[in-house]
N, C-alpha and C. Protein backbone atom coordinates (compact mmCIF):
# COMPACT_ATOMS: atom_id res chain seq x y z
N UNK A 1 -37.06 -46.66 -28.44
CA UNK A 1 -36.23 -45.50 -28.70
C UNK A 1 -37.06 -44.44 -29.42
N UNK A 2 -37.02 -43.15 -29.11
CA UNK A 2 -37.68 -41.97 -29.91
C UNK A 2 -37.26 -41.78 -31.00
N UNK A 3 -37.74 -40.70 -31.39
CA UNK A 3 -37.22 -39.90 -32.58
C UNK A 3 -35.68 -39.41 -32.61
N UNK A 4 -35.20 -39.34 -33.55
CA UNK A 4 -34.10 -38.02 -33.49
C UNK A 4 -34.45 -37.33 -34.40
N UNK A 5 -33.92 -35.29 -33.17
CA UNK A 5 -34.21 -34.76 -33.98
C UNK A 5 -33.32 -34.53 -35.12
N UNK A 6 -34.45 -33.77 -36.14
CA UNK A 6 -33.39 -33.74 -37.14
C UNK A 6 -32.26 -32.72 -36.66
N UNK A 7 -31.39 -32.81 -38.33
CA UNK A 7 -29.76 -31.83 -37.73
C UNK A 7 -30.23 -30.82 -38.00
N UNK A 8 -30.99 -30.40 -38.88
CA UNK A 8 -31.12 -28.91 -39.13
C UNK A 8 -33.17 -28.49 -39.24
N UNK A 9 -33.30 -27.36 -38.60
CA UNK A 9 -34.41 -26.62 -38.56
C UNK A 9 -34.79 -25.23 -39.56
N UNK A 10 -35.43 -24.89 -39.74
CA UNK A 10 -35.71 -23.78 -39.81
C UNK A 10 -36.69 -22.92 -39.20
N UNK A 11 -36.11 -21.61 -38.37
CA UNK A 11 -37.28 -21.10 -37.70
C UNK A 11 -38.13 -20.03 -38.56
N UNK A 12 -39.30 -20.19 -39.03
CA UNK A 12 -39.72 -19.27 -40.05
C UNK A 12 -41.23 -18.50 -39.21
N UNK A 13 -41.23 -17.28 -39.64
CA UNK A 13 -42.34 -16.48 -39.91
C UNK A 13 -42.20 -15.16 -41.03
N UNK A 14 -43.55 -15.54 -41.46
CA UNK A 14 -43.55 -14.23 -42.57
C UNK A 14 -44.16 -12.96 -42.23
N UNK A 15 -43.28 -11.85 -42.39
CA UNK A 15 -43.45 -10.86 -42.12
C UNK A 15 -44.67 -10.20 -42.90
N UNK A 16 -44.66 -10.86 -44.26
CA UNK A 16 -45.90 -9.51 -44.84
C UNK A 16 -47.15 -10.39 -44.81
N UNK A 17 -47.19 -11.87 -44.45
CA UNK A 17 -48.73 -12.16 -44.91
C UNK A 17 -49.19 -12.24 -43.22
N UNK A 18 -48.33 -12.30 -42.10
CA UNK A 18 -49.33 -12.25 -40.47
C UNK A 18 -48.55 -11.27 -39.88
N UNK A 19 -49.87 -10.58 -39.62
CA UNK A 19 -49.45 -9.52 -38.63
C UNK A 19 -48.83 -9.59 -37.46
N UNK A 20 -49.01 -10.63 -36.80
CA UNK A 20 -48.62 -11.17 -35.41
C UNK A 20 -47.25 -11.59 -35.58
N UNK A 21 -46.98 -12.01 -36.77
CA UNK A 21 -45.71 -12.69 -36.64
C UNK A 21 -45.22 -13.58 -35.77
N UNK A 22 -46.06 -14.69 -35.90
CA UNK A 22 -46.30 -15.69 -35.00
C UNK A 22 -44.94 -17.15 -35.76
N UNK A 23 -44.26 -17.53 -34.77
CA UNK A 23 -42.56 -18.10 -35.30
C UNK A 23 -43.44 -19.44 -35.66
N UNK A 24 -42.90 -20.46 -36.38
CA UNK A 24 -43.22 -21.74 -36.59
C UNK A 24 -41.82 -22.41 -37.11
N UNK A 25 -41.81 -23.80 -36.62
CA UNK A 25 -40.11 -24.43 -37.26
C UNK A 25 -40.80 -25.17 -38.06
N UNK A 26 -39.70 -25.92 -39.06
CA UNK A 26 -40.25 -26.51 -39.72
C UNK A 26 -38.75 -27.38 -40.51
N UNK A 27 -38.37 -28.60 -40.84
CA UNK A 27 -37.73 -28.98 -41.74
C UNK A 27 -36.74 -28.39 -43.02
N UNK A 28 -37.61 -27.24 -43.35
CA UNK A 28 -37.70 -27.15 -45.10
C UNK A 28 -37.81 -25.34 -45.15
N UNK A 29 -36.99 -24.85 -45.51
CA UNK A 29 -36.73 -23.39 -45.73
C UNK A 29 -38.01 -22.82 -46.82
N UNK A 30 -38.83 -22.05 -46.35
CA UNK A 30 -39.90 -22.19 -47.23
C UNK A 30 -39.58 -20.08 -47.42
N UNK A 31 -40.01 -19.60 -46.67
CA UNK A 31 -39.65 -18.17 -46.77
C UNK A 31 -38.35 -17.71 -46.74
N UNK A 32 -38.02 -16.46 -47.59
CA UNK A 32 -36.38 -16.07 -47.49
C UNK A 32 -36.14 -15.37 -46.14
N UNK A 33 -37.04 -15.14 -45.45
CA UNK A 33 -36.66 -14.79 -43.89
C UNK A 33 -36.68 -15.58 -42.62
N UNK A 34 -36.64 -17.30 -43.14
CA UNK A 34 -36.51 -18.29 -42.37
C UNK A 34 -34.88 -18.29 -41.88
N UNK A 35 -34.58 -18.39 -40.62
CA UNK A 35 -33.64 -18.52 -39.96
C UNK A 35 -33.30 -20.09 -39.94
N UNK A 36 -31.82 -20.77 -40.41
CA UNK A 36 -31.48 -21.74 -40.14
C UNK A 36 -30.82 -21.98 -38.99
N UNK A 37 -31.58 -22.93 -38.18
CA UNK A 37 -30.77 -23.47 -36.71
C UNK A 37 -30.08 -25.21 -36.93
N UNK A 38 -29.05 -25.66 -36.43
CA UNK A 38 -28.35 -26.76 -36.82
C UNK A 38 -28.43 -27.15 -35.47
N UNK A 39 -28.73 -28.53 -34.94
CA UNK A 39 -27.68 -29.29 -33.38
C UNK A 39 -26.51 -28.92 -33.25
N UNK A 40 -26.54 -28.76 -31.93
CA UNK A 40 -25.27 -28.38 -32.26
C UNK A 40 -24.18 -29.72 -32.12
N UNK A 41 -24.52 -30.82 -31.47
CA UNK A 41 -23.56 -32.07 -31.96
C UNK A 41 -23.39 -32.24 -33.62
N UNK A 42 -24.70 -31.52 -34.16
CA UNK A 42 -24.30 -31.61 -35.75
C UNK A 42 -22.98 -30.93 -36.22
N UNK A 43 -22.94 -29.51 -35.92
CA UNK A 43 -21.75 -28.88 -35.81
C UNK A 43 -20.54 -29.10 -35.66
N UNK A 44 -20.78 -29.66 -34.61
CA UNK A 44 -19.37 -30.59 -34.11
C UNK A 44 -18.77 -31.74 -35.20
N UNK A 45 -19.87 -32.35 -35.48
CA UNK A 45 -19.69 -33.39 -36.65
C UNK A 45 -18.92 -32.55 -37.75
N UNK A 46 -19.67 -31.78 -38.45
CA UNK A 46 -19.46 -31.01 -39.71
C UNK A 46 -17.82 -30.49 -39.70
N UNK A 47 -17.49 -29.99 -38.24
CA UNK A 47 -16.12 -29.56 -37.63
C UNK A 47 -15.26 -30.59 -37.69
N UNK A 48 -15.93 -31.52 -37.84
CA UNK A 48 -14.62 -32.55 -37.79
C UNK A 48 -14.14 -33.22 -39.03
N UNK A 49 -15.55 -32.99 -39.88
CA UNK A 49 -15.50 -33.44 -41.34
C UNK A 49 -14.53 -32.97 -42.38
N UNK A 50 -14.83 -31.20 -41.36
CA UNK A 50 -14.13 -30.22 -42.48
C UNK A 50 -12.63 -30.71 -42.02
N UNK A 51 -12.18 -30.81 -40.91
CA UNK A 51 -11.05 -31.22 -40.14
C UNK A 51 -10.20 -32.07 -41.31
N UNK A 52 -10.76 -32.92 -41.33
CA UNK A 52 -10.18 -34.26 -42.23
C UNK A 52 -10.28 -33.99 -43.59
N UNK A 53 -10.92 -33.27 -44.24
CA UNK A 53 -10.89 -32.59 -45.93
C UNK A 53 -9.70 -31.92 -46.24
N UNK A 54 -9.95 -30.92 -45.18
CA UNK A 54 -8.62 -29.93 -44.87
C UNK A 54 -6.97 -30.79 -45.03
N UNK A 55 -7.08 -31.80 -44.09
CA UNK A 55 -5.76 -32.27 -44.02
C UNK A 55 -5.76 -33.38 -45.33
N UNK A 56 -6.91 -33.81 -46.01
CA UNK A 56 -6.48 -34.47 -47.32
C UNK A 56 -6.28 -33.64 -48.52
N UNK A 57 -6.39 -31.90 -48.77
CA UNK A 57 -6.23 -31.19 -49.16
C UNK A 57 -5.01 -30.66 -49.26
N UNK A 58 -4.40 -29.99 -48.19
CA UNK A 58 -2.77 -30.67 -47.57
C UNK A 58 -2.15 -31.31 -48.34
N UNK A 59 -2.34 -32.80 -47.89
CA UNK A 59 -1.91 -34.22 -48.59
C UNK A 59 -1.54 -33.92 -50.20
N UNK A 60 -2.70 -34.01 -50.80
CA UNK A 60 -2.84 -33.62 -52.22
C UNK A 60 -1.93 -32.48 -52.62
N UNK A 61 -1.91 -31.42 -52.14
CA UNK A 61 -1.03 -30.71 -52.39
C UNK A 61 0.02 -30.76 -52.56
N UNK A 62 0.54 -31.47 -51.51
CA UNK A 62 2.19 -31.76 -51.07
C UNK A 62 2.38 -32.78 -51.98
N UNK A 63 1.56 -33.68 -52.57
CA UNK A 63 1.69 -34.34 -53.69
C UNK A 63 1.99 -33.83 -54.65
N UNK A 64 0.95 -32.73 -55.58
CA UNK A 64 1.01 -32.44 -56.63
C UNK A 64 2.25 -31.36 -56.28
N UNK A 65 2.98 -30.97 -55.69
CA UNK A 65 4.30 -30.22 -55.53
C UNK A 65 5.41 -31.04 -56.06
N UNK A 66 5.47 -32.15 -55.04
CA UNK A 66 6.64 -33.14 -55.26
C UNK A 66 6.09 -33.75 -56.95
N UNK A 67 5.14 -34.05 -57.37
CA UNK A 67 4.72 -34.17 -58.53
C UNK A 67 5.63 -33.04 -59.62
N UNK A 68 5.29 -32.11 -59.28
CA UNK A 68 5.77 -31.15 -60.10
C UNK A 68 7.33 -30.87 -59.98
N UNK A 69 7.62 -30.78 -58.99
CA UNK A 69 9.11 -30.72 -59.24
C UNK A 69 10.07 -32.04 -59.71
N UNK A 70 9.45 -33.05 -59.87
CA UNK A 70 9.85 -33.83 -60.49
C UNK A 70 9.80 -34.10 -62.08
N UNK A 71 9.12 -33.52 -62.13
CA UNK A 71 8.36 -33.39 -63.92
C UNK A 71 9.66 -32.18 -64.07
N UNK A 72 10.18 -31.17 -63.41
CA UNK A 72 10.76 -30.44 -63.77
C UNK A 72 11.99 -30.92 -63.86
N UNK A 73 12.38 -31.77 -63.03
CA UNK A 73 13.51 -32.33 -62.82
C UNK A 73 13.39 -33.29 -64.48
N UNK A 74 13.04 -34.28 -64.57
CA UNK A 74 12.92 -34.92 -65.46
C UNK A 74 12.88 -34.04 -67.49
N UNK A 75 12.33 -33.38 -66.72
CA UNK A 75 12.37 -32.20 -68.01
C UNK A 75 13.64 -31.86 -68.04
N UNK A 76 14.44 -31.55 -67.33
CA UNK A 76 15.91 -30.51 -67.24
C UNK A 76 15.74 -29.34 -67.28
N UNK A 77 14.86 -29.17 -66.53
CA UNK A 77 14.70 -27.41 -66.67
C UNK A 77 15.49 -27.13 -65.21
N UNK A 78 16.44 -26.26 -65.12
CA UNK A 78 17.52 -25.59 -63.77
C UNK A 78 16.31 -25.21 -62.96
N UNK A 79 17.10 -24.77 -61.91
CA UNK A 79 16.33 -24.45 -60.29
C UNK A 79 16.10 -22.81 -60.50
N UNK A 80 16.56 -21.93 -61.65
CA UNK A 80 15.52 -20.99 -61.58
C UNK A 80 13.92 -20.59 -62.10
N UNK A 81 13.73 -22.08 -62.69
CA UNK A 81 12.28 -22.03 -63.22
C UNK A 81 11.45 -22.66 -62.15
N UNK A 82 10.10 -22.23 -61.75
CA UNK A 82 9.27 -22.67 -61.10
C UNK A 82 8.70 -24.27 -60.99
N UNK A 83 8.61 -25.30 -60.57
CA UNK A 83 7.90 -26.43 -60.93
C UNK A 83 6.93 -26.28 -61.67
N UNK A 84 5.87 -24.95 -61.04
CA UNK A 84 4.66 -24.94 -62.26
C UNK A 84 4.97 -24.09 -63.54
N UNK A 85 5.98 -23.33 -63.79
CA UNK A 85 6.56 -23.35 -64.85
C UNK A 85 6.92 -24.48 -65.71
N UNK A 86 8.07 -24.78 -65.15
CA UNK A 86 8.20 -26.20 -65.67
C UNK A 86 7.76 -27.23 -66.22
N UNK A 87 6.37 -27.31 -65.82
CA UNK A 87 5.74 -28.29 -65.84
C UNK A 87 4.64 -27.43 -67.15
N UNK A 88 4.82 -26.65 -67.44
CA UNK A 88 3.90 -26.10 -67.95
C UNK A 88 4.34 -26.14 -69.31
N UNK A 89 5.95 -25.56 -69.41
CA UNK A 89 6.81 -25.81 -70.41
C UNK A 89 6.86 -27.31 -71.27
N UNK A 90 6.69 -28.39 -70.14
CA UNK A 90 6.94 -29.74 -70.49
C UNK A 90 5.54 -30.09 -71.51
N UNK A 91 4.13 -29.91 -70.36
CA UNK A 91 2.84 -29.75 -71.73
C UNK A 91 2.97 -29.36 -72.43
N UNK A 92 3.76 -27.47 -72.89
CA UNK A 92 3.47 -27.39 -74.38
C UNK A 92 4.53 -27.94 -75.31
N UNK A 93 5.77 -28.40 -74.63
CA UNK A 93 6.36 -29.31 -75.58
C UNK A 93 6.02 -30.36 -75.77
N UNK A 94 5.23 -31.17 -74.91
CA UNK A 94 4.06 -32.40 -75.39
C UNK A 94 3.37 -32.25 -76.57
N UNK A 95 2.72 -31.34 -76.42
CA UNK A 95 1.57 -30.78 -77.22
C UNK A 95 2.06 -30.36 -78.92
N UNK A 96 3.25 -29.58 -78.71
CA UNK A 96 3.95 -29.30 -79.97
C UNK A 96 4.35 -30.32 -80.65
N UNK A 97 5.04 -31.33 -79.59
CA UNK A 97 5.22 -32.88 -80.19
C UNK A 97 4.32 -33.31 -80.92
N UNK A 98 3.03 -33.72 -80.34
CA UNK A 98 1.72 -34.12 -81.19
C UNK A 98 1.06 -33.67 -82.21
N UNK A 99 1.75 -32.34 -82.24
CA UNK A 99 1.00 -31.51 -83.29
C UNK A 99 2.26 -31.34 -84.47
N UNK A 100 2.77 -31.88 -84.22
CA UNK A 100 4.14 -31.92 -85.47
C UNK A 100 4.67 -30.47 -85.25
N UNK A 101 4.48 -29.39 -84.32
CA UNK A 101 5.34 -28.18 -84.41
C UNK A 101 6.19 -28.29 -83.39
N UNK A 102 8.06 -27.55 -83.68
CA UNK A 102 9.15 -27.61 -83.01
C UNK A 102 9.29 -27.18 -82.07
């Protein structure tokens, strides 16, 4: 079996030290006018990675919602205060608790 190539390249030449401006790739971003090229099956990968972050991001969310409106609920705070109100209210009456103020 060969090599694989790697996922990502860089195509570099430097403009002020060769006149010719002759391209070379290379691994490793060495000049700030190196162009990054990726596989593109890498891409695809990365697309799918982000895919699945995205929807555990989601997840989490819809958690920390139902999280919060329950903290509000449990607090007794009515349905015109926000959950993250609510919940915000509930810390600093935590906090006042601990600190001996009413």
């Amino acid at each position: 079996m060969g090599e694989v190539a790697p996922g990502r390249i860089w195509l570099q030449w430097d403009l002020d030290d060769d006149p010719v401006n002759e391209q070379t790739w290379c691994v490793d971003k060495i000049n700030d006018s190196d162009a990054e090229y990726v596989r593109a099956n890498e891409i695809e990968r990365l697309l799918e990675k982000n895919k699945k972050i995205i929807k555990r991001c989601n997840l989490y969310n819809a958690k920390t919602a139902r999280l919060q409106e329950a903290l509000a609920r449990i607090a007794g705070y009515g349905s015109s205060m926000s959950p993250e109100e609510a919940t915000c209210r509930q810390i600093a009456r935590a906090a006042l608790h601990r600190g001996g103020g009413k």
